[in-house]
Protein backbone atom coordinates (compact mmCIF):
# COMPACT_ATOMS: atom_id res chain seq x y z
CA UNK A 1 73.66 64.43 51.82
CA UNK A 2 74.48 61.88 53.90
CA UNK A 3 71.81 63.04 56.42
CA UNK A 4 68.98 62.05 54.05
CA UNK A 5 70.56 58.83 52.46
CA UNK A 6 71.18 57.15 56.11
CA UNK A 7 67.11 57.24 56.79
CA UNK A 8 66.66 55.58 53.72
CA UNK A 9 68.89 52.98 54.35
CA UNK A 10 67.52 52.43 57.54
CA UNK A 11 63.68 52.13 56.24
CA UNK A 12 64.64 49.66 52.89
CA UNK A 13 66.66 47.40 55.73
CA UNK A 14 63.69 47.31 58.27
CA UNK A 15 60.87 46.44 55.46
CA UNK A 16 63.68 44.24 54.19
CA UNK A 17 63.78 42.48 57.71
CA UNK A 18 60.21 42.68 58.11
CA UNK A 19 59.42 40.68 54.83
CA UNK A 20 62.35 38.39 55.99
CA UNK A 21 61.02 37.05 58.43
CA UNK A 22 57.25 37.12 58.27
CA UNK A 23 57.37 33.87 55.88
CA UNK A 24 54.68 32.95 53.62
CA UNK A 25 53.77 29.89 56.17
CA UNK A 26 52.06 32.21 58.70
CA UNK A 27 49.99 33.25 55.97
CA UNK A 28 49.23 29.61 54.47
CA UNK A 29 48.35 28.70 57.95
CA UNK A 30 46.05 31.05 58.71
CA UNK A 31 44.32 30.37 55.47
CA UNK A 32 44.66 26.59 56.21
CA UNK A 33 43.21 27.47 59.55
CA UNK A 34 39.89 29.47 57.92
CA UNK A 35 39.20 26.70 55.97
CA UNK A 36 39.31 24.67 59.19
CA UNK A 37 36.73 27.09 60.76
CA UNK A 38 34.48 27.42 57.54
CA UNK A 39 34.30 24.05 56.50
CA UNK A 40 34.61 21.77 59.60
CA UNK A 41 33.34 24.08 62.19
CA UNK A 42 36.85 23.78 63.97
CA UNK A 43 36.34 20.18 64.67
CA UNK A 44 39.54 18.39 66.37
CA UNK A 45 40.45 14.99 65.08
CA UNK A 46 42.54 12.78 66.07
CA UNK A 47 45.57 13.36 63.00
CA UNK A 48 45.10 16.97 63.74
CA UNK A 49 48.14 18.84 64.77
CA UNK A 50 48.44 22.46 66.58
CA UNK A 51 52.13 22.83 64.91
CA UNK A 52 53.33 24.35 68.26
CA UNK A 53 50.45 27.25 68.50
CA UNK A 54 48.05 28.24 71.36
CA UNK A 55 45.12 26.99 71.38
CA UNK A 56 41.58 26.47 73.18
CA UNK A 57 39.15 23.33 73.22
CA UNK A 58 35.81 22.58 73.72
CA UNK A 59 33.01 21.01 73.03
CA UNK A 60 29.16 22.59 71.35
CA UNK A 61 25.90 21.42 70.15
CA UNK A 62 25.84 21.57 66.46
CA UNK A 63 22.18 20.73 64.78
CA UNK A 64 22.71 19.35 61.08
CA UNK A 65 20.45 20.61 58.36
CA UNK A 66 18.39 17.41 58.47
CA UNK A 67 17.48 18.02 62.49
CA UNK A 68 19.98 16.06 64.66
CA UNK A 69 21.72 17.65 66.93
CA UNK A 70 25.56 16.03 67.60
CA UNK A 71 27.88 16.76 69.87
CA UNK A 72 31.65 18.31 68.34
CA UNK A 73 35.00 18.54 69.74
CA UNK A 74 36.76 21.84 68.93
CA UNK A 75 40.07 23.72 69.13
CA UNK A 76 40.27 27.28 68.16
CA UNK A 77 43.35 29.80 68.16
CA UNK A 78 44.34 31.55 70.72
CA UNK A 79 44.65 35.49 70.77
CA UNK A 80 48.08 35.22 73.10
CA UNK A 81 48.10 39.15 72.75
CA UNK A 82 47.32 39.77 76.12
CA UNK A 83 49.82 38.10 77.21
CA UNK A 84 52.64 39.39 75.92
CA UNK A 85 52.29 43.16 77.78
């Protein structure tokens, strides 16, 4: 009996853990960032703030509905996955 009730234990503690600390700020801020991408086109201005995260910057050609073509800083996230073998 015990056998099957320890497994159990073990699983409801690790998706217990899991949902512990997985917050629902990484979520918010990767809707936050979306927006940021959709919207703005990842521009960087000066108030904005990485909040600690990786991330990469540069600069594109964007050409406006009405013709002109302007110049935009961006920063986008960083997939840090690679490094972490």
């Amino acid at each position: 009996m015990i056998e099957q009730v320890l497994p159990f234990i073990g699983l409801f503690i690790g998706i217990f853990l899991l949902v512990k600390l997985n917050p629902i700020y990484i979520d918010r801020f990767l809707r936050e960032e979306a927006k940021r991408g959709i919207n703005d086109n990842f521009k960087s201005k000066a108030s904005w703030n990485s909040q600690g995260k990786v991330y990469t910057e540069g600069l594109t050609l964007v050409k406006n509905r009405d013709g002109k073509i302007e110049f935009i800083n961006q920063s986008k996230l960083a997939d840090t996955a690679l490094l972490h073998k």
